[in-house]
N, C-alpha and C. Protein backbone atom coordinates (compact mmCIF):
# COMPACT_ATOMS: atom_id res chain seq x y z
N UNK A 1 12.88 2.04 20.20
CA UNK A 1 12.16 3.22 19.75
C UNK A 1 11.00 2.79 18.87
N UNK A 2 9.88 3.54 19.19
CA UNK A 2 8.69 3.10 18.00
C UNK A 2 9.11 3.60 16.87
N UNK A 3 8.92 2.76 15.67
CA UNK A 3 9.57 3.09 14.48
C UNK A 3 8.40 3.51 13.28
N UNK A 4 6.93 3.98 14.25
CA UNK A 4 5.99 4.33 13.56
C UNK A 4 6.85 6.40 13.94
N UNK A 5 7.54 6.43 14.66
CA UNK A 5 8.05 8.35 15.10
C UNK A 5 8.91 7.92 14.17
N UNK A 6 9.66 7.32 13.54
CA UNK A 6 11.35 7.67 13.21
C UNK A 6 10.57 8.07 11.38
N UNK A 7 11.66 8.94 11.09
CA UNK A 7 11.66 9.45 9.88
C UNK A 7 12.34 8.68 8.58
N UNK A 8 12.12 8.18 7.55
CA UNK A 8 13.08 7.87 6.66
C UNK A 8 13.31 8.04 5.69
N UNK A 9 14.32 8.11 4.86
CA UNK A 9 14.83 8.91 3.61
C UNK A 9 15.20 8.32 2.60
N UNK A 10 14.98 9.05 1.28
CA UNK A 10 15.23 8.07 0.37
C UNK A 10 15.99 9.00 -0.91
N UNK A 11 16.73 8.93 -1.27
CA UNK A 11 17.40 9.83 -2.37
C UNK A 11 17.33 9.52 -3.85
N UNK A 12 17.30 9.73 -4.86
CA UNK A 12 17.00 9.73 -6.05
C UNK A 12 17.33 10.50 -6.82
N UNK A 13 18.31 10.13 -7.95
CA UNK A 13 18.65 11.13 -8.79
C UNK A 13 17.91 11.46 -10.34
N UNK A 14 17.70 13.02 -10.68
CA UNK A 14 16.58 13.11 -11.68
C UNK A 14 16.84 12.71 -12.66
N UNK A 15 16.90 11.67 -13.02
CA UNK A 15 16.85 10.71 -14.00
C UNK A 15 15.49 9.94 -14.32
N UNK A 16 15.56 9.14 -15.05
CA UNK A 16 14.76 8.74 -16.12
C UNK A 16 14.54 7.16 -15.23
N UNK A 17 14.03 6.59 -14.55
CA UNK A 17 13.47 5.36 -14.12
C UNK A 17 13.94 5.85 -12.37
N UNK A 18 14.50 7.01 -12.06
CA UNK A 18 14.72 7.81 -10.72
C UNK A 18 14.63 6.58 -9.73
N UNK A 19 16.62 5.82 -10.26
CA UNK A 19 16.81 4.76 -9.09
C UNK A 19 16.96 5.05 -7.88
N UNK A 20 16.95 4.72 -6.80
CA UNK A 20 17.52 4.69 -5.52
C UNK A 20 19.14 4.85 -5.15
N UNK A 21 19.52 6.30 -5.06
CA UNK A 21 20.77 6.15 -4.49
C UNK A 21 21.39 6.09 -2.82
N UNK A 22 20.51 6.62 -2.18
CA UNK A 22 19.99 6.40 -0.73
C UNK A 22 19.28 5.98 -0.59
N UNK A 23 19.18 5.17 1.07
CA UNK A 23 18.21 4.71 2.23
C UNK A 23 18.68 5.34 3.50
N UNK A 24 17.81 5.82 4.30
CA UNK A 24 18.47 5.71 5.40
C UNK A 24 17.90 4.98 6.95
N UNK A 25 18.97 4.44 7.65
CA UNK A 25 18.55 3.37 8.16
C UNK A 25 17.25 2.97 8.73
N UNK A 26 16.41 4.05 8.94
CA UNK A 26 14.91 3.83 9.01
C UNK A 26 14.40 3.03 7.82
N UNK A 27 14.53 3.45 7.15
CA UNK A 27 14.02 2.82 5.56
C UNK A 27 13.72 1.11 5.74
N UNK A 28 15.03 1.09 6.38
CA UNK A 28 14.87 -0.38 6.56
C UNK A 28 13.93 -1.17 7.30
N UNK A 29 14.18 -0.13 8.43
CA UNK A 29 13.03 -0.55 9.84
C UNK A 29 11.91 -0.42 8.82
N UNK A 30 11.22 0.54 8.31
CA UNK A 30 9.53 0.60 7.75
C UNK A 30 9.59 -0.36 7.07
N UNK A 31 10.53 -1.17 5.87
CA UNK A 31 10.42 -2.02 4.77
C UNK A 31 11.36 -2.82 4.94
N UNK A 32 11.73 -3.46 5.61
CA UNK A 32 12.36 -4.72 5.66
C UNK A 32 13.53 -4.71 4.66
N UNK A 33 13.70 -3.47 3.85
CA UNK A 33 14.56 -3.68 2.47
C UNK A 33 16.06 -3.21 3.27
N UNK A 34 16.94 -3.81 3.50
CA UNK A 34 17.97 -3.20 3.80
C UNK A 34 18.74 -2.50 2.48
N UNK A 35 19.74 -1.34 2.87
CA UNK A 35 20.29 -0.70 1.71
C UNK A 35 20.73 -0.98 0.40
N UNK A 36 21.28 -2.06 0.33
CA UNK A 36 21.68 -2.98 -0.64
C UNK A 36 20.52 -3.14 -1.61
N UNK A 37 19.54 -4.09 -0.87
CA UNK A 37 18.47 -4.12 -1.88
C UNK A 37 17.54 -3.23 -2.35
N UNK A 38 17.91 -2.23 -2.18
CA UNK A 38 16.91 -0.97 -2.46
C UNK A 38 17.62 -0.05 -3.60
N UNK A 39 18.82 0.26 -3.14
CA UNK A 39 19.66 0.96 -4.01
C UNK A 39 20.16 0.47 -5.32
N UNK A 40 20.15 1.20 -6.55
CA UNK A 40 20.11 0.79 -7.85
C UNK A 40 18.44 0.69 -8.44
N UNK A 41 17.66 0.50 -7.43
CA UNK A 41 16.07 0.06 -8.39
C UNK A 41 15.34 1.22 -7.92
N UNK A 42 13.63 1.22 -8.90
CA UNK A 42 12.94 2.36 -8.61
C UNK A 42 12.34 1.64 -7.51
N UNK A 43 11.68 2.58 -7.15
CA UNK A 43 10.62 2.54 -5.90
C UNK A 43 9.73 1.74 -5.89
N UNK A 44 9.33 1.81 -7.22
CA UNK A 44 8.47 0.74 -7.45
C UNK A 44 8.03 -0.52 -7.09
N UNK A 45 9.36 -0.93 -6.46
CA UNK A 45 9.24 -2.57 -5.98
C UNK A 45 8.34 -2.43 -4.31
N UNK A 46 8.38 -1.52 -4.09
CA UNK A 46 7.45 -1.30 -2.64
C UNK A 46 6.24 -1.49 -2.73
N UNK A 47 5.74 -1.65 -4.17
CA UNK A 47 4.06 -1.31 -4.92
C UNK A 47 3.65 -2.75 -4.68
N UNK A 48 2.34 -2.42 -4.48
CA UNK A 48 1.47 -3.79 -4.86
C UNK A 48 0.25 -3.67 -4.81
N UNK A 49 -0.70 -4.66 -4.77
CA UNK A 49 -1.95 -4.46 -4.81
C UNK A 49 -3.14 -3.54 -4.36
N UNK A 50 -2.66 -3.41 -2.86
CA UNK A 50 -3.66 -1.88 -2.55
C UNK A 50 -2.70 -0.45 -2.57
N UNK A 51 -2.03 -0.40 -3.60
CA UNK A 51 -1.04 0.51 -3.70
C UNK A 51 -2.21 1.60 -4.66
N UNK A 52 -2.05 2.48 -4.15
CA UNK A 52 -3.26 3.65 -4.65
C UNK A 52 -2.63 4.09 -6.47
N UNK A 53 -3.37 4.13 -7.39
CA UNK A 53 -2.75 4.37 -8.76
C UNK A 53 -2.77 5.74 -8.30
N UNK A 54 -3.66 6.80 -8.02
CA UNK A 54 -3.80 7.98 -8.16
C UNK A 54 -2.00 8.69 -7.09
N UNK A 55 -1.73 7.91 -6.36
CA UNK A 55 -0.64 8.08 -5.52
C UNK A 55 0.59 7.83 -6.51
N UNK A 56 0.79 7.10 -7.02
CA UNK A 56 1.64 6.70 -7.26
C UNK A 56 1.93 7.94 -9.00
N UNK A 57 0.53 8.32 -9.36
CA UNK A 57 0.75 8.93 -10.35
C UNK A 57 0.96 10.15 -9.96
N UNK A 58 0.59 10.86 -8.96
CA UNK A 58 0.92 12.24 -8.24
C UNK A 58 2.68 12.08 -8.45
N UNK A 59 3.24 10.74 -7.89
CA UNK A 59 4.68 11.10 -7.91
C UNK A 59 5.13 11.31 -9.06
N UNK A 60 4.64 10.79 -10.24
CA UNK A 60 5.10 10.56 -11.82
C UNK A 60 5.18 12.53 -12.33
N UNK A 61 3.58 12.99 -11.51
CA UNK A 61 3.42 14.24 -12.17
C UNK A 61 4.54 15.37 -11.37
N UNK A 62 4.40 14.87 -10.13
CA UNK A 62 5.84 16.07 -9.06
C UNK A 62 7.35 16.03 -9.88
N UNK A 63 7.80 14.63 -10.17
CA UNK A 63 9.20 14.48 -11.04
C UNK A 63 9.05 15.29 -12.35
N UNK A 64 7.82 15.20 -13.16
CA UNK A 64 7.24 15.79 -14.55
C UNK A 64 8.04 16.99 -14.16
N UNK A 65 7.27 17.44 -13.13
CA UNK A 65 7.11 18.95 -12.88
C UNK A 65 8.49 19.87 -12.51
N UNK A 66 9.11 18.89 -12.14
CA UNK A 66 10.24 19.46 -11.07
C UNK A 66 9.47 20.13 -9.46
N UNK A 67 8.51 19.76 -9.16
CA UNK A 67 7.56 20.20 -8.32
C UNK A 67 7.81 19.13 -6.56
N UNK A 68 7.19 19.99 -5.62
CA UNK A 68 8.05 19.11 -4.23
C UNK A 68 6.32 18.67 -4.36
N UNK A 69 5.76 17.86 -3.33
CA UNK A 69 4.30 17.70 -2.65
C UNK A 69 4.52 16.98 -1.75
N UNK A 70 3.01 16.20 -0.95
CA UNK A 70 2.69 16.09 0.22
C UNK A 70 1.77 14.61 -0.03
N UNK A 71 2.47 13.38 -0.14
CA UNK A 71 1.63 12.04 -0.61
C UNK A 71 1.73 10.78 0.24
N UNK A 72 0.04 9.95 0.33
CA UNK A 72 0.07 9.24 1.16
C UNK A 72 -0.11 8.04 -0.03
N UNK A 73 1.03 7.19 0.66
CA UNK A 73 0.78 5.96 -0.59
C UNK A 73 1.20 4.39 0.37
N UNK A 74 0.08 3.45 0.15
CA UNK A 74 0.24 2.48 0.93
C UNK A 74 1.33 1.41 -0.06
N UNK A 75 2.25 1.05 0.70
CA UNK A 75 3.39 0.14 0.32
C UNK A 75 3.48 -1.30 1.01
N UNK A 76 4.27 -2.14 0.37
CA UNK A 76 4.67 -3.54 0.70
C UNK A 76 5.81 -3.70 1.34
N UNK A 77 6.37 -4.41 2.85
CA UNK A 77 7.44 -4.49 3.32
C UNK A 77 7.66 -6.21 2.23
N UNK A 78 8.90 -6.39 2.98
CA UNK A 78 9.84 -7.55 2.25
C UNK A 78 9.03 -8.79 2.62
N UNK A 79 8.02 -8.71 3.99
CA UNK A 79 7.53 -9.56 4.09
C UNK A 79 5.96 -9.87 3.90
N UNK A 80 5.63 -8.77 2.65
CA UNK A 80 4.17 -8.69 2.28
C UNK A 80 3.42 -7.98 2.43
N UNK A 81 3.40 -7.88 4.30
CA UNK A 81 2.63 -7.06 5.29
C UNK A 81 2.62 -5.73 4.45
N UNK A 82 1.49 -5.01 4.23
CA UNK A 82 1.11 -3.76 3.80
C UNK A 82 1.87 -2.62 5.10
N UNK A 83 1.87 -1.13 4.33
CA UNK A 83 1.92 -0.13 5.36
C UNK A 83 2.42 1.13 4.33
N UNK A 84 1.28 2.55 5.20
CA UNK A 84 1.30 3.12 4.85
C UNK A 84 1.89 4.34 5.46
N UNK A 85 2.71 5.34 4.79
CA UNK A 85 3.19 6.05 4.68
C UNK A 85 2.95 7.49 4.05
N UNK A 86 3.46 8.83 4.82
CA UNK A 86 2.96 10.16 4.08
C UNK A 86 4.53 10.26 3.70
N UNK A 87 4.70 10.77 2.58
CA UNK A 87 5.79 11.05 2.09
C UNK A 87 6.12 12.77 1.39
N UNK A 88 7.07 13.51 2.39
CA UNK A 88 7.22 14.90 1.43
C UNK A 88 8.23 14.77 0.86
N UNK A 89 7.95 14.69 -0.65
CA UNK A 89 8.50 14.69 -1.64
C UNK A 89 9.43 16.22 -2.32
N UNK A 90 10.16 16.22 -2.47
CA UNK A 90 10.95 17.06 -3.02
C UNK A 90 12.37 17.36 -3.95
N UNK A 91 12.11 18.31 -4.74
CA UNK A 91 13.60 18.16 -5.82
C UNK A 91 15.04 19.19 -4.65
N UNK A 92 15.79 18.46 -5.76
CA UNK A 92 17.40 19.26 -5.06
C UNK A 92 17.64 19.85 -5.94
N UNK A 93 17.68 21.30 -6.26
CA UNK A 93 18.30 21.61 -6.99
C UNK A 93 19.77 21.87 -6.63
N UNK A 94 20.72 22.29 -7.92
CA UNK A 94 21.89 22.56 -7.97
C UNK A 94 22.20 24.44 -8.27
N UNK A 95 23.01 24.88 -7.83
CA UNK A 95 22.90 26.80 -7.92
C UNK A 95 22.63 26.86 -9.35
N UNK A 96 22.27 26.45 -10.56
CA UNK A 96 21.72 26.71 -11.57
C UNK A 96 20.27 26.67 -11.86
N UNK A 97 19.55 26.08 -10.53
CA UNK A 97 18.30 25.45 -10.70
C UNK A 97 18.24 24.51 -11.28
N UNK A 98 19.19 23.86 -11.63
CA UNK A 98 19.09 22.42 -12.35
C UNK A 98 18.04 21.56 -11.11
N UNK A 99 17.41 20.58 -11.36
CA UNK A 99 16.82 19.52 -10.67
C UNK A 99 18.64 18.41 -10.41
N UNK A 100 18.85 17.95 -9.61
CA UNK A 100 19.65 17.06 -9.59
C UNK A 100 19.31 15.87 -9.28
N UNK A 101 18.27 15.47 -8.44
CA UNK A 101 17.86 14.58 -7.21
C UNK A 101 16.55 15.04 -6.78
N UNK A 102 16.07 13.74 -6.76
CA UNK A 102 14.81 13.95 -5.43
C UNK A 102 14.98 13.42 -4.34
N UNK A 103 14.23 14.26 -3.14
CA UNK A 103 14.68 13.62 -2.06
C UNK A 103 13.30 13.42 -1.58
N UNK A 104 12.66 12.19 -0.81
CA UNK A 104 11.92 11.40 -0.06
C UNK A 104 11.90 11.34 1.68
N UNK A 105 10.91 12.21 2.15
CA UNK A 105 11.36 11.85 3.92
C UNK A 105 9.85 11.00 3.69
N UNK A 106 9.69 10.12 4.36
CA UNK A 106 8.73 9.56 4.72
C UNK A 106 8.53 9.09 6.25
N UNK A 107 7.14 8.88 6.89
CA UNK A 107 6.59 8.87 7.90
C UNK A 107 6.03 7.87 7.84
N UNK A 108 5.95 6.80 8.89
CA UNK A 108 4.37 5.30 9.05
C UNK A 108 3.27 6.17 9.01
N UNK A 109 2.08 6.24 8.83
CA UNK A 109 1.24 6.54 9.40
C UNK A 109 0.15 5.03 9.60
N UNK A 110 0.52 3.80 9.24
CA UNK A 110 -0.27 2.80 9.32
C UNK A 110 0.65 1.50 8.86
């Protein structure tokens, strides 16, 4: 299957450095990171040099917010190679409206 169509997911609970508690097995295909190494750390480790600041701060302000959006942010697989991705970002709430989690679908687009 082209693994620029497959969808992948990423879970996060609203916390304070918002580690990785999901991947799902796409995740791996786009980033080389299998589950293990992804889960427990922020996202962050996907970042690198042509990693857009203004992207990466949109996500800082959606978590701020408790707010879902719509972000394209170029990332690092395990083996360097750049690639970019649109990501809809969104909170979980709990029947109180609590925020519990964010959840991450992301798309290749490059």
């Amino acid at each position: 299957m082209d693994e620029t169509r497959l969808l992948s997911s990423v879970v996060c609970p609203a916390e304070s450095g918002t580690p990785v508690v999901f991947v799902s097995d796409a995740f791996e295909a786009h980033t080389g990171y299998p589950p293990h190494e992804a889960i427990g750390r922020n996202l962050s480790f996907l970042q690198g040099p042509e990693t857009e600041p203004l992207a990466v701060e949109k996500f800082r302000q959606l978590i701020a917010n408790g707010e879902a959006g719509l972000i394209q942010i170029t990332n690092y697989r395990t083996d360097g190679s750049l690639f970019v991705h649109e990501c809809d970002f969104r909170p979980v709430r709990y029947t109180n409206d609590k925020i519990t989690h964010f959840i991450a679908i992301q798309r290749l687009v490059a």
